[in-house]
N, C-alpha and C. Protein backbone atom coordinates (compact mmCIF):
# COMPACT_ATOMS: atom_id res chain seq x y z
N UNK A 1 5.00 22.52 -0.64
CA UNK A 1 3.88 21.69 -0.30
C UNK A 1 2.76 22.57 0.27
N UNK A 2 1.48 22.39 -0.28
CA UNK A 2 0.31 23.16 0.47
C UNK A 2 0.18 23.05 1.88
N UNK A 3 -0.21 24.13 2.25
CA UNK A 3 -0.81 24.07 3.87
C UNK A 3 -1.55 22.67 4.14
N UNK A 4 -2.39 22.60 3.37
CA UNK A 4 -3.69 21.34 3.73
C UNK A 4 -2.48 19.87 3.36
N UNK A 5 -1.23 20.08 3.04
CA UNK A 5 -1.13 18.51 2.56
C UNK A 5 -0.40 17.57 4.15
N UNK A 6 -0.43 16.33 3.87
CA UNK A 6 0.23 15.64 5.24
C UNK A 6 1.12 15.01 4.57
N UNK A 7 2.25 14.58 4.83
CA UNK A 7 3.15 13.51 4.31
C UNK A 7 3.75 12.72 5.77
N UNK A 8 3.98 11.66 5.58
CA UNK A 8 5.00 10.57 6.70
C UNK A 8 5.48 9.32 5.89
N UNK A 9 6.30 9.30 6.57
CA UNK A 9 6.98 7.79 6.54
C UNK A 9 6.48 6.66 7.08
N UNK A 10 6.63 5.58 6.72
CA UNK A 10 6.37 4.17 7.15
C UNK A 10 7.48 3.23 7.22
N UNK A 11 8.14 2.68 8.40
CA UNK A 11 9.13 2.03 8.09
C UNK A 11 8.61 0.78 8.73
N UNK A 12 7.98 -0.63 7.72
CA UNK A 12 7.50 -1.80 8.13
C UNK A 12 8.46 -2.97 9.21
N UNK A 13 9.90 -2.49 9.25
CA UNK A 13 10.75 -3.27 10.21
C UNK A 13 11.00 -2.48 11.43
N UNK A 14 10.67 -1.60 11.78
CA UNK A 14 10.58 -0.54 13.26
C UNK A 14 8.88 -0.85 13.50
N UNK A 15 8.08 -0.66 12.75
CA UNK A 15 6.75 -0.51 13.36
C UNK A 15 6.07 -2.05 13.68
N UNK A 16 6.59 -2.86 13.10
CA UNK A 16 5.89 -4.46 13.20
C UNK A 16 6.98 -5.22 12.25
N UNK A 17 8.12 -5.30 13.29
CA UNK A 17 9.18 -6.82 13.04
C UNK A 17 8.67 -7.57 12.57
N UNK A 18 7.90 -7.99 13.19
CA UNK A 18 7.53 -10.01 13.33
C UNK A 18 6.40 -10.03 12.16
N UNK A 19 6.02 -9.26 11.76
CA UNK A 19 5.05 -9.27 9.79
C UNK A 19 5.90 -9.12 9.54
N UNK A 20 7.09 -8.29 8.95
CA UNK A 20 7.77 -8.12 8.00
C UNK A 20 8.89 -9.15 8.43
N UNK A 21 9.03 -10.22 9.13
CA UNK A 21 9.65 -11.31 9.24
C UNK A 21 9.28 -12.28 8.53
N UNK A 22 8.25 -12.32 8.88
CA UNK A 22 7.26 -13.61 8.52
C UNK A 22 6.71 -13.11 7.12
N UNK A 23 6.55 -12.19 6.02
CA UNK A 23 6.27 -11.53 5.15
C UNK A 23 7.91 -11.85 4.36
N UNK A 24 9.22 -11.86 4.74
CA UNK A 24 10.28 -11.91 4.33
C UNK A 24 10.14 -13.57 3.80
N UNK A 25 9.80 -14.10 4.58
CA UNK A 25 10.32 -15.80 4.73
C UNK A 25 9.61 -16.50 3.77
N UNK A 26 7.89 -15.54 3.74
CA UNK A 26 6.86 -16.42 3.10
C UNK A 26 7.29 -15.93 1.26
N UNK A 27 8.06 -14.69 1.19
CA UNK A 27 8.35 -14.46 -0.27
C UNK A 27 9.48 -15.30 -0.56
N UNK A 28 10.62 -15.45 0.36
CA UNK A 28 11.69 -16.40 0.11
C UNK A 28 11.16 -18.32 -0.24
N UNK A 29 10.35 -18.18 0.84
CA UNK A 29 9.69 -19.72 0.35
C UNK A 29 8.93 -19.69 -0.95
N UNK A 30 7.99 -19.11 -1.51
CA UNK A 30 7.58 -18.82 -2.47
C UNK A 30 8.41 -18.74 -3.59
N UNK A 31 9.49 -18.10 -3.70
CA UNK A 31 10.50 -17.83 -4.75
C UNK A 31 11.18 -19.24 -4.44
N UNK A 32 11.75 -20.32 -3.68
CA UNK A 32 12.11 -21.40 -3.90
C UNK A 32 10.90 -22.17 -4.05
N UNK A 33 9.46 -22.24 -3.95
CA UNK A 33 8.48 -23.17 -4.58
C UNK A 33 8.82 -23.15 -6.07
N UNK A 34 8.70 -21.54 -6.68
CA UNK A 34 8.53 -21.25 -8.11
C UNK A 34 9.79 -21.69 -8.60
N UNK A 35 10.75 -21.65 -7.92
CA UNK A 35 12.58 -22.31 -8.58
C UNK A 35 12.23 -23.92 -8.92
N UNK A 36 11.70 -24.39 -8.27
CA UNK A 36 11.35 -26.10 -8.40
C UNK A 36 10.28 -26.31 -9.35
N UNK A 37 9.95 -25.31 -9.56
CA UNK A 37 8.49 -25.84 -11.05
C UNK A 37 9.22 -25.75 -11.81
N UNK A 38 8.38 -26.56 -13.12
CA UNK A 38 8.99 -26.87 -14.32
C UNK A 38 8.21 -25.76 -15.07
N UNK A 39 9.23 -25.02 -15.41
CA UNK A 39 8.37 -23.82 -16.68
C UNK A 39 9.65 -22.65 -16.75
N UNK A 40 9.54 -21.93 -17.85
CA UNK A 40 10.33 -21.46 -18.27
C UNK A 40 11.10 -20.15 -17.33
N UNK A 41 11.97 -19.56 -17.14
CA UNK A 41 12.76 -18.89 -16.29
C UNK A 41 11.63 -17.54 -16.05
N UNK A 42 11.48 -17.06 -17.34
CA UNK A 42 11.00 -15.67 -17.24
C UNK A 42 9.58 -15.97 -16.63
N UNK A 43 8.75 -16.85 -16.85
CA UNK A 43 7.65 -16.96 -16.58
C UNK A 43 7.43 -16.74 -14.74
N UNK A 44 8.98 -17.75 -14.52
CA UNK A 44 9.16 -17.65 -13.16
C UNK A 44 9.17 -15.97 -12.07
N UNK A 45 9.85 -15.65 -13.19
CA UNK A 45 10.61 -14.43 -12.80
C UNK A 45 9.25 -13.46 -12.63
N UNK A 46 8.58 -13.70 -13.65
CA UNK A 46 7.13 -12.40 -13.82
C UNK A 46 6.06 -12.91 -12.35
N UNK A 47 6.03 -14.04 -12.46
CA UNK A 47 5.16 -15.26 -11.33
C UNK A 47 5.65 -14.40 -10.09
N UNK A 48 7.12 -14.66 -9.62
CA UNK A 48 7.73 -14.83 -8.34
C UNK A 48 7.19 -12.65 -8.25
N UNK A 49 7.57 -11.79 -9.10
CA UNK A 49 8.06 -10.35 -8.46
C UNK A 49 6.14 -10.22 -8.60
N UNK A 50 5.32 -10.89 -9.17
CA UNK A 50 3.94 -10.10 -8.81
C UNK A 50 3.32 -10.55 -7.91
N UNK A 51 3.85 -11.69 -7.10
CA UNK A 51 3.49 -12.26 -5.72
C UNK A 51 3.87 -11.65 -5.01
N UNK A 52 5.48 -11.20 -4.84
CA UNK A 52 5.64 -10.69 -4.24
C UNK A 52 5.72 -8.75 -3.67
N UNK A 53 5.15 -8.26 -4.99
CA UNK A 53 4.72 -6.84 -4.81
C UNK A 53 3.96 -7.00 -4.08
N UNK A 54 3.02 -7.92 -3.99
CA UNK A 54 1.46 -8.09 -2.61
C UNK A 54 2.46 -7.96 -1.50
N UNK A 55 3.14 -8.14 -1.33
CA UNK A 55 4.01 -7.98 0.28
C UNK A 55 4.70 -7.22 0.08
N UNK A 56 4.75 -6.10 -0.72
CA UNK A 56 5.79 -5.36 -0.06
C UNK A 56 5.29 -4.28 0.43
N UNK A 57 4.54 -4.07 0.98
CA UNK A 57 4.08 -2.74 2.22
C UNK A 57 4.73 -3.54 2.88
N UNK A 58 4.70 -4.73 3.55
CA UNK A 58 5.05 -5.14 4.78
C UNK A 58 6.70 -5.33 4.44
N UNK A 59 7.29 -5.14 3.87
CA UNK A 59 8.48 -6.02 3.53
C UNK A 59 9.53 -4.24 3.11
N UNK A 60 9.17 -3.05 2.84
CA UNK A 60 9.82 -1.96 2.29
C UNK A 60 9.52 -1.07 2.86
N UNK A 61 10.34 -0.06 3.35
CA UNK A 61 9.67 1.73 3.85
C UNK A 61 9.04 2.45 2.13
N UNK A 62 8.38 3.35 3.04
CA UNK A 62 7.47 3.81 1.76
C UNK A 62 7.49 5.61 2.29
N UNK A 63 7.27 6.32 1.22
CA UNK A 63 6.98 7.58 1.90
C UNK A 63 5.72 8.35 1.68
N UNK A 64 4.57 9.06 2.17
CA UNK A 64 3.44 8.94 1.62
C UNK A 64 3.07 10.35 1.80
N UNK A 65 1.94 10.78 0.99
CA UNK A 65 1.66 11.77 1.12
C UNK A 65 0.16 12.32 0.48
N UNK A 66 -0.53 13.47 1.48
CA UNK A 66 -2.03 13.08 1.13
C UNK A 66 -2.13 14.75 1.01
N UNK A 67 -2.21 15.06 0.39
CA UNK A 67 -2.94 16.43 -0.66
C UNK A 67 -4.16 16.91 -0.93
N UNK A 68 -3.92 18.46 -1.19
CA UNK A 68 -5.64 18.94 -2.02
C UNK A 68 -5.69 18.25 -3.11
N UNK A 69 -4.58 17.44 -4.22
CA UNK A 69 -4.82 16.93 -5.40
C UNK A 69 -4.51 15.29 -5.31
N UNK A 70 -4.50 14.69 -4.49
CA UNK A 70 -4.63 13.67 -4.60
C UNK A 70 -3.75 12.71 -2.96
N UNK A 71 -3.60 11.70 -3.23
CA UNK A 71 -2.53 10.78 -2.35
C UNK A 71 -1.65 10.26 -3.56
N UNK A 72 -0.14 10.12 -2.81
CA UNK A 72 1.04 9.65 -3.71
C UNK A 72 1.64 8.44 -2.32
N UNK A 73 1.88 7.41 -3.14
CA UNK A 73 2.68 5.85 -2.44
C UNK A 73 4.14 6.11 -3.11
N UNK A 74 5.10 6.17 -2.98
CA UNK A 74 6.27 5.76 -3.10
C UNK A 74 6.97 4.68 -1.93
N UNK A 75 7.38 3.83 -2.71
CA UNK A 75 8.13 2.87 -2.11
C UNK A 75 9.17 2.16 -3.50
N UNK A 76 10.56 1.69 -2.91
CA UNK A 76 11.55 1.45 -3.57
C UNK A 76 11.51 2.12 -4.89
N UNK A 77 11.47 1.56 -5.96
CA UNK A 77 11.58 2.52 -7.13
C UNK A 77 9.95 2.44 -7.70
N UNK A 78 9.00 2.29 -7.10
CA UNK A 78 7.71 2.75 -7.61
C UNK A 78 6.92 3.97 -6.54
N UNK A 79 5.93 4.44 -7.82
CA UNK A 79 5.44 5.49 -7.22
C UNK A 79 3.70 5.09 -7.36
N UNK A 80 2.71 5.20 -6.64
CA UNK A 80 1.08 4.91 -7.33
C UNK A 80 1.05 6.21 -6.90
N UNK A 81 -0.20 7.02 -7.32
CA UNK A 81 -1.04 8.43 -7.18
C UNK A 81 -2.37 8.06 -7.80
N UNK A 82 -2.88 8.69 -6.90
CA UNK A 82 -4.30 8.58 -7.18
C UNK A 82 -5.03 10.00 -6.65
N UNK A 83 -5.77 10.48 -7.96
CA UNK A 83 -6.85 11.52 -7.44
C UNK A 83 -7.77 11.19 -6.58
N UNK A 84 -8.55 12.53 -5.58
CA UNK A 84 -9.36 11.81 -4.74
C UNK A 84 -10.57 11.46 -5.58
N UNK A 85 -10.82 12.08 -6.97
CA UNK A 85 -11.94 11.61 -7.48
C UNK A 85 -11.94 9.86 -7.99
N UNK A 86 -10.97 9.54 -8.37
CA UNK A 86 -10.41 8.52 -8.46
C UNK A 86 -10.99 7.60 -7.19
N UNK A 87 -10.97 7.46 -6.11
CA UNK A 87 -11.47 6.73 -5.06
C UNK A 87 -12.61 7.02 -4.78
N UNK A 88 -13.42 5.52 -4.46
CA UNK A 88 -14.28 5.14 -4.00
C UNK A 88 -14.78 5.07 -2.01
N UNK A 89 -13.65 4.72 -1.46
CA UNK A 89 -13.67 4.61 -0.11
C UNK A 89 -12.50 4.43 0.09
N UNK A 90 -12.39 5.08 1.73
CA UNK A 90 -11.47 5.40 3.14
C UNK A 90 -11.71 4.24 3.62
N UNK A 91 -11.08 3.42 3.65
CA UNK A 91 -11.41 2.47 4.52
C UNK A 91 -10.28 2.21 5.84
N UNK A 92 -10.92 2.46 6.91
CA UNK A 92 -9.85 1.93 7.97
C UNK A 92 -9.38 1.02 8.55
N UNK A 93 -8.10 0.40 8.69
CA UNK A 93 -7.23 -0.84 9.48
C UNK A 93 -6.79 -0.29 10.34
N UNK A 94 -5.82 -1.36 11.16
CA UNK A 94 -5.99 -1.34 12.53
C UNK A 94 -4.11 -0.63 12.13
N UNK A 95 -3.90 -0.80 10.86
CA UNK A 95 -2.52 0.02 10.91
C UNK A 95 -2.51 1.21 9.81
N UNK A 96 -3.52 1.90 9.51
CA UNK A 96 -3.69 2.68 8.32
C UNK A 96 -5.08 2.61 7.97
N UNK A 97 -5.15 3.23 6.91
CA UNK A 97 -5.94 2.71 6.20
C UNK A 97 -6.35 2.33 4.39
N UNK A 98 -6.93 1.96 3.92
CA UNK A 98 -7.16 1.51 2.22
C UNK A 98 -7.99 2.40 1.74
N UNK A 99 -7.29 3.00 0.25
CA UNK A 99 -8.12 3.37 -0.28
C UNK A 99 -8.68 2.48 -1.43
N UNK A 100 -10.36 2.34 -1.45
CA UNK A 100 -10.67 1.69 -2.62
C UNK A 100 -10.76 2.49 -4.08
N UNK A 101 -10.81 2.27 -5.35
CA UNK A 101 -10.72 2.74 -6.19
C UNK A 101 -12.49 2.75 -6.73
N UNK A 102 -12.73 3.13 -7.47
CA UNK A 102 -13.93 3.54 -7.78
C UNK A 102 -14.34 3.32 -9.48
N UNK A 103 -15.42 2.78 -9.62
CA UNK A 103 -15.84 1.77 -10.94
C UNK A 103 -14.80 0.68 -11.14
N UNK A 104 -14.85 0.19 -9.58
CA UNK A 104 -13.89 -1.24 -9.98
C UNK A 104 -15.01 -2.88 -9.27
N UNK A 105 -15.29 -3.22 -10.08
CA UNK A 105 -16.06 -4.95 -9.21
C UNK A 105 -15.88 -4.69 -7.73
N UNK A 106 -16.61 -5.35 -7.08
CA UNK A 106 -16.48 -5.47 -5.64
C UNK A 106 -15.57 -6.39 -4.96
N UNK A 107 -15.51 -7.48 -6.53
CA UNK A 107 -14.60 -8.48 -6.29
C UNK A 107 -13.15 -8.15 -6.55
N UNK A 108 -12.53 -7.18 -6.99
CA UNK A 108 -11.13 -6.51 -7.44
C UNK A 108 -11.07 -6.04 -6.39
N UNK A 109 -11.74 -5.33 -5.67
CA UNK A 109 -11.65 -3.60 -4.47
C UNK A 109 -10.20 -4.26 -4.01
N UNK A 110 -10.09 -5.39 -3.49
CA UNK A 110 -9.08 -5.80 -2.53
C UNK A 110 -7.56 -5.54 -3.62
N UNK A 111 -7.34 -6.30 -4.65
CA UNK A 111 -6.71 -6.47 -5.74
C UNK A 111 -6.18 -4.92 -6.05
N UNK A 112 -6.72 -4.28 -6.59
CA UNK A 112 -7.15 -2.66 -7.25
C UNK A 112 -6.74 -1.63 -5.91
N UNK A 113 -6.62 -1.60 -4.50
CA UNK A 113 -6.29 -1.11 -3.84
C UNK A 113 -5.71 -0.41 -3.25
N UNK A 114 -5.04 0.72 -2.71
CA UNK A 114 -3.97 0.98 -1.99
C UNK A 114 -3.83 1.25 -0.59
N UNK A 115 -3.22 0.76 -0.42
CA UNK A 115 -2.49 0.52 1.08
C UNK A 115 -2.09 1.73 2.10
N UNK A 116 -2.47 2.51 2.61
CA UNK A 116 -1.88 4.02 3.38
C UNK A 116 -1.65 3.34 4.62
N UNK A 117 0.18 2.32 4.75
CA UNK A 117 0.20 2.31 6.18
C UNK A 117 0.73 3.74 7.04
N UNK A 118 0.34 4.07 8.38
CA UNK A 118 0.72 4.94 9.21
C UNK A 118 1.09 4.44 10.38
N UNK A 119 2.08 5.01 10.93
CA UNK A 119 3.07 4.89 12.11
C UNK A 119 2.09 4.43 13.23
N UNK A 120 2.20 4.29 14.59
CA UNK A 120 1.53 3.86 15.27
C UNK A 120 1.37 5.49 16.41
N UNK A 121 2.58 6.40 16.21
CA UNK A 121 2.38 7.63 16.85
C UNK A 121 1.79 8.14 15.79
N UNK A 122 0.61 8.66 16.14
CA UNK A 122 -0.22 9.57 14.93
C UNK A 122 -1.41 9.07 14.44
N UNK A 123 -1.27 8.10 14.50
CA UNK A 123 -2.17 7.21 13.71
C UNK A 123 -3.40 7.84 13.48
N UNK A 124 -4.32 7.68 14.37
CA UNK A 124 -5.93 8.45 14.72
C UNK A 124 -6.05 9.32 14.18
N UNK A 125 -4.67 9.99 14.26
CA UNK A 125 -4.78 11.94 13.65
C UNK A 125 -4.58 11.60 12.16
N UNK A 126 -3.85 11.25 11.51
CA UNK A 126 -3.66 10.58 10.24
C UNK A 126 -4.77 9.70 9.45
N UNK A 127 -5.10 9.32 10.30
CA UNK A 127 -6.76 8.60 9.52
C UNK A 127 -7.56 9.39 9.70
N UNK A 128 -7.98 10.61 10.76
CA UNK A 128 -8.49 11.23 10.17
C UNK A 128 -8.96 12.44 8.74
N UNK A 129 -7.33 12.95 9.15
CA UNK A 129 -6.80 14.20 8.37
C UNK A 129 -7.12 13.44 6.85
N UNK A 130 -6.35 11.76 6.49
CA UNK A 130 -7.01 10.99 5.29
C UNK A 130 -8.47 11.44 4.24
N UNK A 131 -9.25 11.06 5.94
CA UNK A 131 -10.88 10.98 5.94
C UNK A 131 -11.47 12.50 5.72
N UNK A 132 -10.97 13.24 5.95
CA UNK A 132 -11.55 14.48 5.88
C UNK A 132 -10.71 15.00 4.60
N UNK A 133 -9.80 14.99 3.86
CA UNK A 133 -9.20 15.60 2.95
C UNK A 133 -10.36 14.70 1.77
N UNK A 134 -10.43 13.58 1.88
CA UNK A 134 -11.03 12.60 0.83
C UNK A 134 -12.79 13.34 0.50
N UNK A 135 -13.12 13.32 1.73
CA UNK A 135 -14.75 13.93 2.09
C UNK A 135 -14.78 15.07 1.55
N UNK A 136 -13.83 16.00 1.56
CA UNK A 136 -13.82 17.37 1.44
C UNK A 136 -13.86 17.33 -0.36
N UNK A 137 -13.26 16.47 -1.17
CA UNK A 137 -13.09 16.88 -2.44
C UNK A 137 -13.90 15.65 -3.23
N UNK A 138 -14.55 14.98 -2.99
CA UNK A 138 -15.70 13.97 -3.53
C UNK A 138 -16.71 14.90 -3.43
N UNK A 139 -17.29 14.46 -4.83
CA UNK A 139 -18.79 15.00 -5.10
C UNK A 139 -19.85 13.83 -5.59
């Protein structure tokens, strides 16, 4: 791994229980709404797992990592990567921060997104190191 790269872990049931509680319950209710509609199994099946990919930062550990060539998301058996030319904006939350993607509607940004949660030790230093690796290789 390069000098300049950062990597950490995120584990969403150590850092904030009570979301990934309430993130657990609202996909379980959801998957018994979609069991009670009338429509075909698979339809269900495609319905219920793309609702619930929206929750799974909160719901899975992930392992992350931010580079001279890009940021990489792994969590359970998926991976996203994205070049920094590829992004549009750093954006910061109060647990990480989002990267937006770039030549996407304003109305997608949210949709089109990725998620960089960080631990709560580090944090500041980690959104920065983000912010300055991103700055450094945009033109």
């Amino acid at each position: 791994m390069p000098a300049d790269a950062l990597s950490w872990t995120y584990d969403p049931w150590a850092e904030r229980p009570l979301a990934a509680s309430i993130a657990a319950l609202a996909v379980l209710a959801m998957w018994l709404g979609l069991a009670l509609l009338a429509m075909p199994a698979v339809y269900k099946l495609g319905l219920g797992a793309a609702l619930a990919a929206q929750l799974l930062p909160l719901l899975a550990p992930c392992a992350l990592r931010a580079g001279a060539d890009g940021v990489e998301v792994r969590q359970l058996a998926m991976s996203q990567r994205l070049v920094w030319a590829q992004i549009g904006a750093v954006q910061p939350l109060a647990g990480g921060v989002r990267l937006t993607r770039k030549r996407m509607p304003a109305w997608t940004a949210g949709m089109s997104a990725v998620l960089l949660p960080m631990p709560r030790v580090g944090r500041a230093e980690r959104r920065a190191a983000v912010e300055q690796l991103w700055s450094a290789h945009v033109r």
